[in-house]
Protein backbone atom coordinates (compact mmCIF):
# COMPACT_ATOMS: atom_id res chain seq x y z
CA UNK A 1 0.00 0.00 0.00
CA UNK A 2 1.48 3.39 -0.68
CA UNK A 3 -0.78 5.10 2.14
CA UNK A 4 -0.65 4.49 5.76
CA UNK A 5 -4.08 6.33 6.34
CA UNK A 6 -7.48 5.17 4.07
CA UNK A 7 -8.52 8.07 2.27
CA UNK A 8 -12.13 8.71 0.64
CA UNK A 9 -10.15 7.73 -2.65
CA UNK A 10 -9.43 4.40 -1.23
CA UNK A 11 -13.64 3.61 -1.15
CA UNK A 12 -14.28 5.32 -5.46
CA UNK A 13 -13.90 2.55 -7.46
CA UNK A 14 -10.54 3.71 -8.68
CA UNK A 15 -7.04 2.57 -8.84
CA UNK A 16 -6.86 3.24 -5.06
CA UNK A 17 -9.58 1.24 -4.74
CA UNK A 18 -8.40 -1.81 -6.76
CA UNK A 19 -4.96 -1.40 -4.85
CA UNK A 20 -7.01 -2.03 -1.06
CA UNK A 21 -8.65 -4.68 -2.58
CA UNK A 22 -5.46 -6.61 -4.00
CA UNK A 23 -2.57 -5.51 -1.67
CA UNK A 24 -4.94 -5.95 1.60
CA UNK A 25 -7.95 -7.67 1.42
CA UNK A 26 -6.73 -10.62 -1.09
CA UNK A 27 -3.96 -11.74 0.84
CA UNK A 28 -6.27 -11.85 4.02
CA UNK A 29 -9.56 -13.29 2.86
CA UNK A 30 -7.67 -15.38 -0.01
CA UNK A 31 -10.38 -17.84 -1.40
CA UNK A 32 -10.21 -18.86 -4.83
CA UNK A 33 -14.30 -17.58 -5.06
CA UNK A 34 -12.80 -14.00 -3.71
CA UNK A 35 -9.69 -13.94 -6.23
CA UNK A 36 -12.03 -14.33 -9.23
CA UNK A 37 -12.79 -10.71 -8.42
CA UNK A 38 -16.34 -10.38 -9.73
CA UNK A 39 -19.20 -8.76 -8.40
CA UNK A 40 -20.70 -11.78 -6.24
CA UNK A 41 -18.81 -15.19 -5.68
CA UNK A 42 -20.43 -18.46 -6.87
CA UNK A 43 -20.25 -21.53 -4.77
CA UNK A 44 -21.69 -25.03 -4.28
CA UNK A 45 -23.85 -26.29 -1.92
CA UNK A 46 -25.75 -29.61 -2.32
CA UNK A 47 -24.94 -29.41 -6.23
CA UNK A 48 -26.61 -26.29 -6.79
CA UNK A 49 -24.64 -23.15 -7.61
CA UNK A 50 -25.50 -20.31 -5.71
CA UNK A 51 -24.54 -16.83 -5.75
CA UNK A 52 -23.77 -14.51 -3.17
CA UNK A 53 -22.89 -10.95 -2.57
CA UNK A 54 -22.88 -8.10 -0.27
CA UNK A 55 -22.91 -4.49 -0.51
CA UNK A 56 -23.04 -1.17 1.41
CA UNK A 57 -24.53 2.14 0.60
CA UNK A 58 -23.76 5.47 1.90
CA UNK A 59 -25.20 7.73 -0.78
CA UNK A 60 -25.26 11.34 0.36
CA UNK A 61 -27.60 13.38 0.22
CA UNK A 62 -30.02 9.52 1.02
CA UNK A 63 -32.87 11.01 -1.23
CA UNK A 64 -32.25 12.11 -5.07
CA UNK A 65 -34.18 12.44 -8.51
CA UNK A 66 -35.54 9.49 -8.85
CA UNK A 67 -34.57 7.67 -6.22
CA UNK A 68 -33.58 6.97 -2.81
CA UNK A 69 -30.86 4.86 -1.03
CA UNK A 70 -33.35 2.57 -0.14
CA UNK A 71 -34.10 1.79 -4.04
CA UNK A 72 -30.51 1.52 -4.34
CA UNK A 73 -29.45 -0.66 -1.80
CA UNK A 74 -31.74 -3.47 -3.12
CA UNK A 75 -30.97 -2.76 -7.14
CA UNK A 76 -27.59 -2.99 -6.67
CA UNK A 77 -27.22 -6.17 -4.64
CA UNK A 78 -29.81 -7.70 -6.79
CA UNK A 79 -27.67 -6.25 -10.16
CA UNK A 80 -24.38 -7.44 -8.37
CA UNK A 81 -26.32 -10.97 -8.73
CA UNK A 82 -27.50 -10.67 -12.06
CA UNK A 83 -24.12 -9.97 -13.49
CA UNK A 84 -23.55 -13.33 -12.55
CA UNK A 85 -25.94 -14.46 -14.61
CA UNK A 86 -27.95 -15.71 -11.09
CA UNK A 87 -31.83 -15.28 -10.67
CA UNK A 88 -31.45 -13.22 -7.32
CA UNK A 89 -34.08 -14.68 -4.44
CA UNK A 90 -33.60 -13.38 -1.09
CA UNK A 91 -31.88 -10.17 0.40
CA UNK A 92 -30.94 -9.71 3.75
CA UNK A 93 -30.81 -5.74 4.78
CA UNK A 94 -28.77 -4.19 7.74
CA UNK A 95 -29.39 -0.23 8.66
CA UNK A 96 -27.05 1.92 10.66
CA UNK A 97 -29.20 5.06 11.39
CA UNK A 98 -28.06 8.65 12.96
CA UNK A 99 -30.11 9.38 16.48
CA UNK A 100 -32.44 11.66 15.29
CA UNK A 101 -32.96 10.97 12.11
CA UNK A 102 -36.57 11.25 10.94
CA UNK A 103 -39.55 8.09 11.51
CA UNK A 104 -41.07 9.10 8.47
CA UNK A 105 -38.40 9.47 6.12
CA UNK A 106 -37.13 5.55 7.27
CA UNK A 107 -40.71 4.59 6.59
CA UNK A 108 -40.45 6.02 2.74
CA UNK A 109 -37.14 4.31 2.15
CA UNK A 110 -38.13 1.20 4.16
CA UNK A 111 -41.53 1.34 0.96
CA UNK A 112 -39.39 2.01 -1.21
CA UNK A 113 -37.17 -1.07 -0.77
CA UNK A 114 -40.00 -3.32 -0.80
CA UNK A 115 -41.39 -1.56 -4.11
CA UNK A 116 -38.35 -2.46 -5.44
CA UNK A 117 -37.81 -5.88 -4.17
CA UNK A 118 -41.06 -6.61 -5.23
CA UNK A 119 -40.06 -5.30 -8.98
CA UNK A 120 -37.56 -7.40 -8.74
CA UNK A 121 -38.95 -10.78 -7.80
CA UNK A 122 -37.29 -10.89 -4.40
CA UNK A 123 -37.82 -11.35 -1.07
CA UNK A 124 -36.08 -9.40 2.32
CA UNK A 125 -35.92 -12.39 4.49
CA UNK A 126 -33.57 -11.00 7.49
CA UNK A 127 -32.08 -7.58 8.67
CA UNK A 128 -30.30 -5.88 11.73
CA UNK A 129 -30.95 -2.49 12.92
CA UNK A 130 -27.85 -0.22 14.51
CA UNK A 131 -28.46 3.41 16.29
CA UNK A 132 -25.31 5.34 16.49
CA UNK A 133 -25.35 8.88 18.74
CA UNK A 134 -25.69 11.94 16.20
CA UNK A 135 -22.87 12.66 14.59
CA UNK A 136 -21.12 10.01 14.46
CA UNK A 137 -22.80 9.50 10.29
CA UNK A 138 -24.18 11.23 7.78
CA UNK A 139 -28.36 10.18 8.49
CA UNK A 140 -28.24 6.70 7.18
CA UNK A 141 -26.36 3.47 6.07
CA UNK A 142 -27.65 0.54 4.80
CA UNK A 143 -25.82 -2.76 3.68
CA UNK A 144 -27.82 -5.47 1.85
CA UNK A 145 -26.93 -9.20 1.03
CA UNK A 146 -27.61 -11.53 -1.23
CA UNK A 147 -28.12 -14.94 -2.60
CA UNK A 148 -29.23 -16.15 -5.86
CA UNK A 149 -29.29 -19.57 -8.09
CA UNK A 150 -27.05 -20.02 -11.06
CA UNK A 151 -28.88 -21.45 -14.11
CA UNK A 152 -26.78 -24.56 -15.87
CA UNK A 153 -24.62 -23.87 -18.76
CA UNK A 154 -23.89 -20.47 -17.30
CA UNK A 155 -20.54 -19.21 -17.50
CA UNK A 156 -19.71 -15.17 -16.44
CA UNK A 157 -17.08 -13.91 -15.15
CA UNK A 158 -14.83 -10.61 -15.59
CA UNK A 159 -11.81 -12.73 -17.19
CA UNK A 160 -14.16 -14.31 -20.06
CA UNK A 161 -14.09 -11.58 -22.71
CA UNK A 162 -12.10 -12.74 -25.74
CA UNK A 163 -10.87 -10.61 -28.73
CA UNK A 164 -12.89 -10.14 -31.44
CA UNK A 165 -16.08 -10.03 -29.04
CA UNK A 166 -18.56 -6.91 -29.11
CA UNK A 167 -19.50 -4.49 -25.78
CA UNK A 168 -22.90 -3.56 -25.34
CA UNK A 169 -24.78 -0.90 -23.21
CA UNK A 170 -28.67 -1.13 -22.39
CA UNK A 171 -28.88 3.06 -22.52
CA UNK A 172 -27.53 6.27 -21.62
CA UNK A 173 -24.75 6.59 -18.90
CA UNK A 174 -23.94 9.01 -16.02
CA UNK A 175 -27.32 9.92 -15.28
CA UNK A 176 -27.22 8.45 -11.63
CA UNK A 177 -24.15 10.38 -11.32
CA UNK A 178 -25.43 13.54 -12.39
CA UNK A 179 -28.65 13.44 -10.32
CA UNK A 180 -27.17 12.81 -6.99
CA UNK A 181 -24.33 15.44 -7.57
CA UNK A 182 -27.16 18.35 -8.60
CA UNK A 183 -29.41 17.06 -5.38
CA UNK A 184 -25.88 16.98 -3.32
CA UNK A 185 -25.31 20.66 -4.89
CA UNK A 186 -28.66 22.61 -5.22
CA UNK A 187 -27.87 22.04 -8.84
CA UNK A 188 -31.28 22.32 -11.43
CA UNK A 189 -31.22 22.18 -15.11
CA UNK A 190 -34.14 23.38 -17.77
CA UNK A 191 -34.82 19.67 -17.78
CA UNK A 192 -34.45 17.38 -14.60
CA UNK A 193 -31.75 14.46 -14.51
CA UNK A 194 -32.55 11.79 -12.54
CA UNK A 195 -31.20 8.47 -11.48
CA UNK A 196 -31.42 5.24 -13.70
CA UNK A 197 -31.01 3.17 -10.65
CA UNK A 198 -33.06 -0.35 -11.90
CA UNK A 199 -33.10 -3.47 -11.14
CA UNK A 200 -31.94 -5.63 -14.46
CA UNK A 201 -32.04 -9.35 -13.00
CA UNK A 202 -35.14 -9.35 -16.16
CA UNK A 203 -33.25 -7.95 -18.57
CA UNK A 204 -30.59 -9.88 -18.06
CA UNK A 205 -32.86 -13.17 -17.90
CA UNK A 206 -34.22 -11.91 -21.44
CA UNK A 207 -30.30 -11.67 -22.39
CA UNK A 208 -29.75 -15.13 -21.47
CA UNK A 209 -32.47 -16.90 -22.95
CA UNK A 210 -30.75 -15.74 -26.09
CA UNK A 211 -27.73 -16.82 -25.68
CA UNK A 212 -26.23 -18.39 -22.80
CA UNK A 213 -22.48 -17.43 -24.19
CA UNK A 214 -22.70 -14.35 -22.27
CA UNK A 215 -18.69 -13.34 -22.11
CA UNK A 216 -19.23 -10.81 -19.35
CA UNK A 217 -22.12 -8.63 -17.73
CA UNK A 218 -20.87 -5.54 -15.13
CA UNK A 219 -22.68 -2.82 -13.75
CA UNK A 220 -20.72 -0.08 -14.12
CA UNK A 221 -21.40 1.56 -10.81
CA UNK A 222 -18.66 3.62 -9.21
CA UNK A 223 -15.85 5.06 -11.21
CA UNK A 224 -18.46 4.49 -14.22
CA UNK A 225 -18.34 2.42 -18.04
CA UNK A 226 -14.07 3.47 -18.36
CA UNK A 227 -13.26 2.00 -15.15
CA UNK A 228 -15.42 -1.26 -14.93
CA UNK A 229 -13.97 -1.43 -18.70
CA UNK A 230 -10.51 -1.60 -17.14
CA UNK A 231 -11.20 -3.82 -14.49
CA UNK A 232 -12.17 -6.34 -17.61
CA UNK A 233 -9.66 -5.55 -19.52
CA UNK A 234 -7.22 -6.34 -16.45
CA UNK A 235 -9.04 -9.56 -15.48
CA UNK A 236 -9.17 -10.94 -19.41
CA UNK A 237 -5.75 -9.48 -20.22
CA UNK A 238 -7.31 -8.49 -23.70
CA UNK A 239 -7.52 -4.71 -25.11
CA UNK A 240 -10.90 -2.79 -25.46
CA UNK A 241 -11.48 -0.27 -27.98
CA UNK A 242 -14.66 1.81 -27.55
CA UNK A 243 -16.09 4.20 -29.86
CA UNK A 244 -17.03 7.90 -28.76
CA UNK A 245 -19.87 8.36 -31.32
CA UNK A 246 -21.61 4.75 -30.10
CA UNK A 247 -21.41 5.62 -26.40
CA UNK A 248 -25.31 6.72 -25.49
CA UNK A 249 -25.16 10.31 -23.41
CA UNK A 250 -27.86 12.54 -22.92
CA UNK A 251 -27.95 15.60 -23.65
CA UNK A 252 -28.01 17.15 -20.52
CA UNK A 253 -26.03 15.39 -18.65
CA UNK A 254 -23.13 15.70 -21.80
CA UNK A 255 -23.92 19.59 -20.59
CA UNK A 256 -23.89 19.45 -16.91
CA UNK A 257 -20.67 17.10 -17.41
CA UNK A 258 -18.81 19.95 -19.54
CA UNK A 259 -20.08 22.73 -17.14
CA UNK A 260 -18.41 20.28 -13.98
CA UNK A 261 -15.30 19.59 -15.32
CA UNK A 262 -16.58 15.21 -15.67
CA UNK A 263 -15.94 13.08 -18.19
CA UNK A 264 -19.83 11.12 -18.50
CA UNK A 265 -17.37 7.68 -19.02
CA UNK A 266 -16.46 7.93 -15.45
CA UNK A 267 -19.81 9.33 -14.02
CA UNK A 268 -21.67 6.85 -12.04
CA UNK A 269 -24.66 3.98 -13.00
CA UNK A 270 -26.91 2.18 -11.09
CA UNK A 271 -28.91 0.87 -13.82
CA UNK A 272 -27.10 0.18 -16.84
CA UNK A 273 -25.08 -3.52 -17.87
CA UNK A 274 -21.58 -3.77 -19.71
CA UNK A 275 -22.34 -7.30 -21.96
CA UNK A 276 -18.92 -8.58 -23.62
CA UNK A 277 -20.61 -11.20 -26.13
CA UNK A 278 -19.10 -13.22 -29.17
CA UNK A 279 -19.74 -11.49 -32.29
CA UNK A 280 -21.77 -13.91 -34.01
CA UNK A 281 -24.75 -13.33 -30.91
CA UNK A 282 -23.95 -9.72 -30.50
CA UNK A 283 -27.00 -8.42 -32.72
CA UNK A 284 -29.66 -10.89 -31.17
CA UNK A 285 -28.72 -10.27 -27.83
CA UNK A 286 -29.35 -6.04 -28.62
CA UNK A 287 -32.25 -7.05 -30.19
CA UNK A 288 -33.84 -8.56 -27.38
CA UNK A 289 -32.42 -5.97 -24.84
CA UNK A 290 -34.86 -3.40 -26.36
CA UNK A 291 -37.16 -5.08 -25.85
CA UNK A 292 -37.27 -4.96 -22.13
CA UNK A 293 -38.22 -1.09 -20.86
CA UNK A 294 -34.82 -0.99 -19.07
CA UNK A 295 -32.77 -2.34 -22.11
CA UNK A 296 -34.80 -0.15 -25.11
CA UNK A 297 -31.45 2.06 -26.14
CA UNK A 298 -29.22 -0.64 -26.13
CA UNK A 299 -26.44 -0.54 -28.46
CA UNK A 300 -22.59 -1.77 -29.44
CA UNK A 301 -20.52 0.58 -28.04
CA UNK A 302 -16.93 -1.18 -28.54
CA UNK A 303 -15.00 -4.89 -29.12
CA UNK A 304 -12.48 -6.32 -27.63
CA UNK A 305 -9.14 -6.71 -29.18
CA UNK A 306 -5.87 -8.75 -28.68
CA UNK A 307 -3.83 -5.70 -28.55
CA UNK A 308 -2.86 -3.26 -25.93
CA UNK A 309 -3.64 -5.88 -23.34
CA UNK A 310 -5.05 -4.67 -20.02
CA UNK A 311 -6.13 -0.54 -21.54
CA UNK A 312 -9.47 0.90 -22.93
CA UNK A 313 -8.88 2.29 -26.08
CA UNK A 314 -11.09 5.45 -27.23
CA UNK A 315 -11.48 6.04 -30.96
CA UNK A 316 -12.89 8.90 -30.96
CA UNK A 317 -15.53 11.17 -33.65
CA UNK A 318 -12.43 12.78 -35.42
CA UNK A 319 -10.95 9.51 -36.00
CA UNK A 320 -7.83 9.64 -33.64
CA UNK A 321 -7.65 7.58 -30.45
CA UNK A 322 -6.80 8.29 -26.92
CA UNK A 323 -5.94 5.95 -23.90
CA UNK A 324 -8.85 5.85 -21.22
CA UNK A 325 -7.42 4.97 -17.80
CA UNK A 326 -8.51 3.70 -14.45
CA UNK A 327 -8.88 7.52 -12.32
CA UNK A 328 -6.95 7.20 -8.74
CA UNK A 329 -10.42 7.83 -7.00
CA UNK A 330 -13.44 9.02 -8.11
CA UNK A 331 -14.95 12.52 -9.99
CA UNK A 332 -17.36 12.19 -7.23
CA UNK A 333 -17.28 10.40 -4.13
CA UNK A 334 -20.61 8.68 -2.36
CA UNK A 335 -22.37 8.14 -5.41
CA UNK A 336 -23.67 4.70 -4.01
């Protein structure tokens, strides 16, 4: 580690991130299920493969466009699921909550996880409840687990993608990012941003039925599409080359983006799916994607290459090409 003190940096989804993870937690926790570095680990029990994962979320400010960080908590443990390629089934859901924090706002995220969970097919089985003295947090945590069943001849993982194979996005990016900063900020615009925070175990179930040679499927939460695109790069040891005038932005956030100083490739999703898929299935797969309401701007962004092994390539409008790299933290700390 090249810090002796964790820094916010350390918790972005960056390069600081990735370096906790590797230099600290890795040689601690080794497990062959943890090394694999995905979203969720897969294991056996009784000959069924399950998948399980675990996630905490300290959004700030806890209500946004949208959204809340109740809605969040259970789409991204049941996304972290689905990337596996898993039918999520039951969540557990742990809240650490600031004395004095208000009964009725806990009551509209408490609703609001249960809209969602309902959305989703799932059910919130257990849960723990913490109250620390005020100010010792910012209103309200919440972690959620959970555990979902792998369908046969499934095969996911973040070191799958092989060159030649096509990336696909289900939409626009950065719009969670950009309606959590303006809410954090007091920022409006002529027309509202909010959150794409989803829950896409359907979508990806549509996906699947398709073709079960799914490569890869990441969320690309914090640090955005150009950093989970590293991570896969890194885990496959391939190159990625993605093309600017394929990559779905609005305009508005493209606007609010060039008015912040962000790039939208590392702004925050919560409800958007990198799929790395052989060329041959690529079409079919977008095809059915927009077909569910979460997956109807889907589109080939990019393909993986066997060159430049481990980087993200841009090509960009004007036909030159530019290296995207993993950023050290994050344009934007507790996105999620």
């Amino acid at each position: 580690m090249r810090h002796d003190k964790i820094l916010l940096a350390h918790g972005s989804g960056g390069k600081l991130s990735h370096e906790l993870v590797t230099e600290l937690f890795l040689p601690v926790f080794d497990s062959p299920e943890l090394n694999r570095l995905d979203d969720r680990a897969e294991v056996q029990v009784a000959g069924a493969r399950l998948a399980f994962t675990t996630d905490s979320f300290v959004v700030s400010p806890p209500f946004f466009p949208g959204g809340d960080i109740g809605k969040l908590a259970v789409c991204g443990t049941v996304n972290d699921l689905a990337m596996g390629g898993a039918e999520p089934l039951w969540l557990s859901t742990g809240f650490i909550i600031e004395e004095g924090f208000p009964v009725d706002k806990l009551r509209a995220i408490t609703a609001s996880m249960k809209k969602t969970a309902d959305e989703a097919g799932v059910k919130i089985v257990c849960g723990d409840t913490k109250v620390v003295e005020k100010g010792s947090l910012d209103q309200i945590f919440i972690n959620t687990s959970g555990i979902g069943m792998v369908p046969e001849g499934v095969d996911i993982s973040g070191n799958r993608a092989r060159p030649g194979d096509k990336v696909i996005i289900n939409g626009f990016i950065g719009d969670h990012g950009i309606a959590v900063m303006a809410e954090r900020q007091g920022l409006s615009f002529r027309n509202q941003i909010t959150t794409d925070s989803a829950p896409l175990n359907g979508l990806v179930r549509s996906m699947l039925e398709v073709s079960k040679d799914i490569h890869v499927l990441r969320d690309p939460t914090r640090g955005g599409v150009a950093t989970t695109l590293n991570e896969i790069a890194m885990q496959s040891n391939v190159g990625i080359v993605l093309r600017e005038d394929s990559v779905p932005v609005r305009d508005e956030v493209m606007a609010a983006c060039e008015i912040l100083g962000f790039d939208p490739l590392y702004v925050a999703n919560e409800g958007k799916v990198l799929a790395i898929v052989p060329p041959e299935s690529a079409d079919s797969v977008v095809t059915e994607m927009r077909k569910n309401r979460y997956g109807e701007d889907s589109v080939i962004i990019g393909e993986v290459v066997d060159d430049h092994h481990g980087k993200v390539v841009l090509s960009t409008g004007i036909g030159g090409k530019r290296i995207v790299d993993m950023l050290v933290g994050e344009q934007l700390p507790r996105i999620c």
